[in-house]
C-alpha atoms as a PDB file:
ATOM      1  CA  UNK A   1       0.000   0.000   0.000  1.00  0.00           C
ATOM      2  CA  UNK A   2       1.186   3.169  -0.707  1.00  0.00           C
ATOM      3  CA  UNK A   3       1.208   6.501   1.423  1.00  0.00           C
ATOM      4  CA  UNK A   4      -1.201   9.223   1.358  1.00  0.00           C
ATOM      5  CA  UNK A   5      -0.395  12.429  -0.190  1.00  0.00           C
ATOM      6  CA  UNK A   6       0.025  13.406   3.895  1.00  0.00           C
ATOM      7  CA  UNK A   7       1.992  10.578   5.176  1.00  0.00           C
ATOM      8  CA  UNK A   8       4.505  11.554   2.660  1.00  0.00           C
ATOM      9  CA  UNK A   9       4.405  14.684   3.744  1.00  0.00           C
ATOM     10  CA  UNK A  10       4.815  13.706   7.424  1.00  0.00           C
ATOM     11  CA  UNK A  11       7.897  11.691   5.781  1.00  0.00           C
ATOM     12  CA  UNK A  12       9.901  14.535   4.786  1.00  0.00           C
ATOM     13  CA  UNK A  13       9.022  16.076   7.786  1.00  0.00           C
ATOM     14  CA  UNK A  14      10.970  13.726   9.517  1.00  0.00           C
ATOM     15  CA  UNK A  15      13.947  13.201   7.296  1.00  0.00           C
ATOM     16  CA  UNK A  16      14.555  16.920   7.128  1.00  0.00           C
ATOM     17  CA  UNK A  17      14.570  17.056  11.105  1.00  0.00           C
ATOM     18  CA  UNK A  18      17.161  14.236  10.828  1.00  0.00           C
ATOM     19  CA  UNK A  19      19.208  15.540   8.173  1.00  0.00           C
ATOM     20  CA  UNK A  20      20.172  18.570  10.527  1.00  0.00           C
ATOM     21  CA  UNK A  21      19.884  16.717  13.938  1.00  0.00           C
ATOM     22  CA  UNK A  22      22.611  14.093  12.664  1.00  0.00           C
ATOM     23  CA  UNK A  23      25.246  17.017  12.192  1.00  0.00           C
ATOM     24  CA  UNK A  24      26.479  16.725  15.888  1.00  0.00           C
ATOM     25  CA  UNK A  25      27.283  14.018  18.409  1.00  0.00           C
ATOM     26  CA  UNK A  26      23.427  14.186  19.222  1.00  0.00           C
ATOM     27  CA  UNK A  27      21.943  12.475  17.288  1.00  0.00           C
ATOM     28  CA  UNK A  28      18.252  12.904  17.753  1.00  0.00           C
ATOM     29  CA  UNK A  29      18.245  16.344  19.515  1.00  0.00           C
ATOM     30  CA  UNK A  30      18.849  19.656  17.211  1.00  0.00           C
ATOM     31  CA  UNK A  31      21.567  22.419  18.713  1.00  0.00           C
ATOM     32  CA  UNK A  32      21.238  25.832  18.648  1.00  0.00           C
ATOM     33  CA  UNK A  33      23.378  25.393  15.848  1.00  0.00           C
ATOM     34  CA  UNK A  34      21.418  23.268  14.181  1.00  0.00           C
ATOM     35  CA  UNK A  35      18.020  24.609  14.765  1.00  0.00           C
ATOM     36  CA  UNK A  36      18.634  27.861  13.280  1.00  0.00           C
ATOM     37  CA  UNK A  37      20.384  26.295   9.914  1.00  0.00           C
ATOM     38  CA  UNK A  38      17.108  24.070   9.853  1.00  0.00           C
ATOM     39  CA  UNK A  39      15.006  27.276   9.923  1.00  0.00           C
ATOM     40  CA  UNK A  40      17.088  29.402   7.223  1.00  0.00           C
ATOM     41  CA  UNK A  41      17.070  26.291   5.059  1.00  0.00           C
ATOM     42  CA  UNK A  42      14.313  24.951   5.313  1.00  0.00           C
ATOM     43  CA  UNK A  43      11.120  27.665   6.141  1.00  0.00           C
ATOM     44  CA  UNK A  44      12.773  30.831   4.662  1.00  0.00           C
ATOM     45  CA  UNK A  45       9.333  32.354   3.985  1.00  0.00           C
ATOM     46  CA  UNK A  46       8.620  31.885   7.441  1.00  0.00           C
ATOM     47  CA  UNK A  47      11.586  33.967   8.742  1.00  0.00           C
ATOM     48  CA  UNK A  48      10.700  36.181   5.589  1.00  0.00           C
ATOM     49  CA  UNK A  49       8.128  38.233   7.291  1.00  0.00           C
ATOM     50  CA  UNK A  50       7.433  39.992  10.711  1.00  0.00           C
ATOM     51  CA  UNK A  51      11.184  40.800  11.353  1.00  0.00           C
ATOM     52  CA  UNK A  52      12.008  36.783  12.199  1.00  0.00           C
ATOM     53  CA  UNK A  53      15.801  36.891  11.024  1.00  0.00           C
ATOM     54  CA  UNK A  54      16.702  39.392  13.751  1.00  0.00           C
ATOM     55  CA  UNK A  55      18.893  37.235  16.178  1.00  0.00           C
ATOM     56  CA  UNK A  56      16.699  38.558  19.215  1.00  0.00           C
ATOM     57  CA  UNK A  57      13.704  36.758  18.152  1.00  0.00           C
ATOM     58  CA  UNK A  58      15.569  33.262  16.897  1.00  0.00           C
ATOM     59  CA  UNK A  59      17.198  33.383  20.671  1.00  0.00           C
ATOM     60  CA  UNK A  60      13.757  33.580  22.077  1.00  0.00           C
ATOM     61  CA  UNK A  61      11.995  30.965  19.250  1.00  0.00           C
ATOM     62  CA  UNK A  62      15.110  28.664  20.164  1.00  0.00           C
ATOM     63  CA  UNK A  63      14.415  29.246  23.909  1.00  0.00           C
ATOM     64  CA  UNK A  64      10.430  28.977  23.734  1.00  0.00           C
ATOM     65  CA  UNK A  65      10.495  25.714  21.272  1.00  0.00           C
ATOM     66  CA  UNK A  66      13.194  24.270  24.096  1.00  0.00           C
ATOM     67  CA  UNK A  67      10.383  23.573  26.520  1.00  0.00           C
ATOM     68  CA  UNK A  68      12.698  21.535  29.150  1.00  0.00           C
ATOM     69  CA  UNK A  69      15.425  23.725  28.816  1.00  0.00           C
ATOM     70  CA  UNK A  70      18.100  21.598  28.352  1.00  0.00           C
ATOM     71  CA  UNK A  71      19.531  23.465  25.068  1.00  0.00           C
ATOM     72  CA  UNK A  72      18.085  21.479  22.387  1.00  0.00           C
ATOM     73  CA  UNK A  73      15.291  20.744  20.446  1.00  0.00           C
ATOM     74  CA  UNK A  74      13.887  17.046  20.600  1.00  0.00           C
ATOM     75  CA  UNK A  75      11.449  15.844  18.212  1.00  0.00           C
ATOM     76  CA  UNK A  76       8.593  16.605  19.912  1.00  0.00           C
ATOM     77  CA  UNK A  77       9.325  20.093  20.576  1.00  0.00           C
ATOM     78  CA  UNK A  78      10.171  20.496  17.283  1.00  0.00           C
ATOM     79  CA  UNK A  79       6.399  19.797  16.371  1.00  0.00           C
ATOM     80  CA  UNK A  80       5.014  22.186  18.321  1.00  0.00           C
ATOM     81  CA  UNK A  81       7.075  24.682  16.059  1.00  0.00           C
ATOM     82  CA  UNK A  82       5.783  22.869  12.735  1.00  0.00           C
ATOM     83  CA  UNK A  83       2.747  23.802  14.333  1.00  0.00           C
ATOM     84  CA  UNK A  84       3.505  27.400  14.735  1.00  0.00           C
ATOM     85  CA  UNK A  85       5.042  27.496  11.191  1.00  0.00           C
ATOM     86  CA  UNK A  86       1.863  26.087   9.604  1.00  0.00           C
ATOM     87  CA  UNK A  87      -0.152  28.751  11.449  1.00  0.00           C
ATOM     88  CA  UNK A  88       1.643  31.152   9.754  1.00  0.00           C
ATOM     89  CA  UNK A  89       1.364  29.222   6.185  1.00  0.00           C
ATOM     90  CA  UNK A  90      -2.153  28.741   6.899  1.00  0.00           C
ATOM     91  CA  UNK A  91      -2.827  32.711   7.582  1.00  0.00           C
ATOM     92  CA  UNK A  92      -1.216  33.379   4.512  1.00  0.00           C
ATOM     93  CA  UNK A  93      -3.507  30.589   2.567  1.00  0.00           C
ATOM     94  CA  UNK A  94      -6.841  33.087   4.128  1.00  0.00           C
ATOM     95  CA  UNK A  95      -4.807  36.525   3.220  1.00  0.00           C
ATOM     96  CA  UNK A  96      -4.356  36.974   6.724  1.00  0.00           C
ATOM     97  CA  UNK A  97      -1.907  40.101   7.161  1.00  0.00           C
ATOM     98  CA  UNK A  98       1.201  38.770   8.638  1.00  0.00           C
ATOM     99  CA  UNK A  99       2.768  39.679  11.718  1.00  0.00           C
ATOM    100  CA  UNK A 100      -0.775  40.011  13.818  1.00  0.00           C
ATOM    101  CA  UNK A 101      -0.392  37.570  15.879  1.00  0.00           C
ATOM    102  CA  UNK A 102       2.932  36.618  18.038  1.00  0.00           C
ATOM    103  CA  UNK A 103       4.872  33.253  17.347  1.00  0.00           C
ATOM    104  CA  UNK A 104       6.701  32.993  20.551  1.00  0.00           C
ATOM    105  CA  UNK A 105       6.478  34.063  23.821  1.00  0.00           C
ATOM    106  CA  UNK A 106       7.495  37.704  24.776  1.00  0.00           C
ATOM    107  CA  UNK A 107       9.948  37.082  28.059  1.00  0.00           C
END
């Protein structure tokens, strides 16, 4: 049986979070590092609008998708970004003006 058009999808999903998680000794957990090379590489029209590439609001993205604070981004937090992320895709989709609503927490 073959996959759906969304477990496909899902597939790249995770190969992509692999493909920059297996750059350092950890191999299932993204750095800092890492993180931000997965975001510039891979979701540029996310970072595109709303001011996103300033360093400021990566170090607080970084910080509020690390939700046990141990300075790295497993899987699972990493899906509550994709989550943000398709927000943002999906506001677009309606013609939703960017930049309206906040993607991270303000500390």
């Amino acid at each position: 049986m073959s996959c759906t058009a969304l477990e496909t999808a899902l597939n790249v999903v995770v190969k992509n979070y692999h493909q920059f998680s297996r750059k350092d000794e950890d191999s299932d957990r993204l750095s800092k590092q890492e993180f931000l090379a997965l975001l510039k590489e891979s979701y540029p029209k996310f970072l595109e609008g709303c001011n996103r590439k300033n360093p400021e609001y990566l170090d607080k993205l970084f910080k509020s998708t690390d939700q046990n604070q141990d300075n790295a981004v497993n899987f699972i937090e990493f899906a509550g970004l994709l989550a943000v992320i398709s927000n943002d895709y999906h506001d677009q989709f309606h013609g939703y003006a960017r930049c309206t609503k906040k993607t991270c927490d303000d500390e």
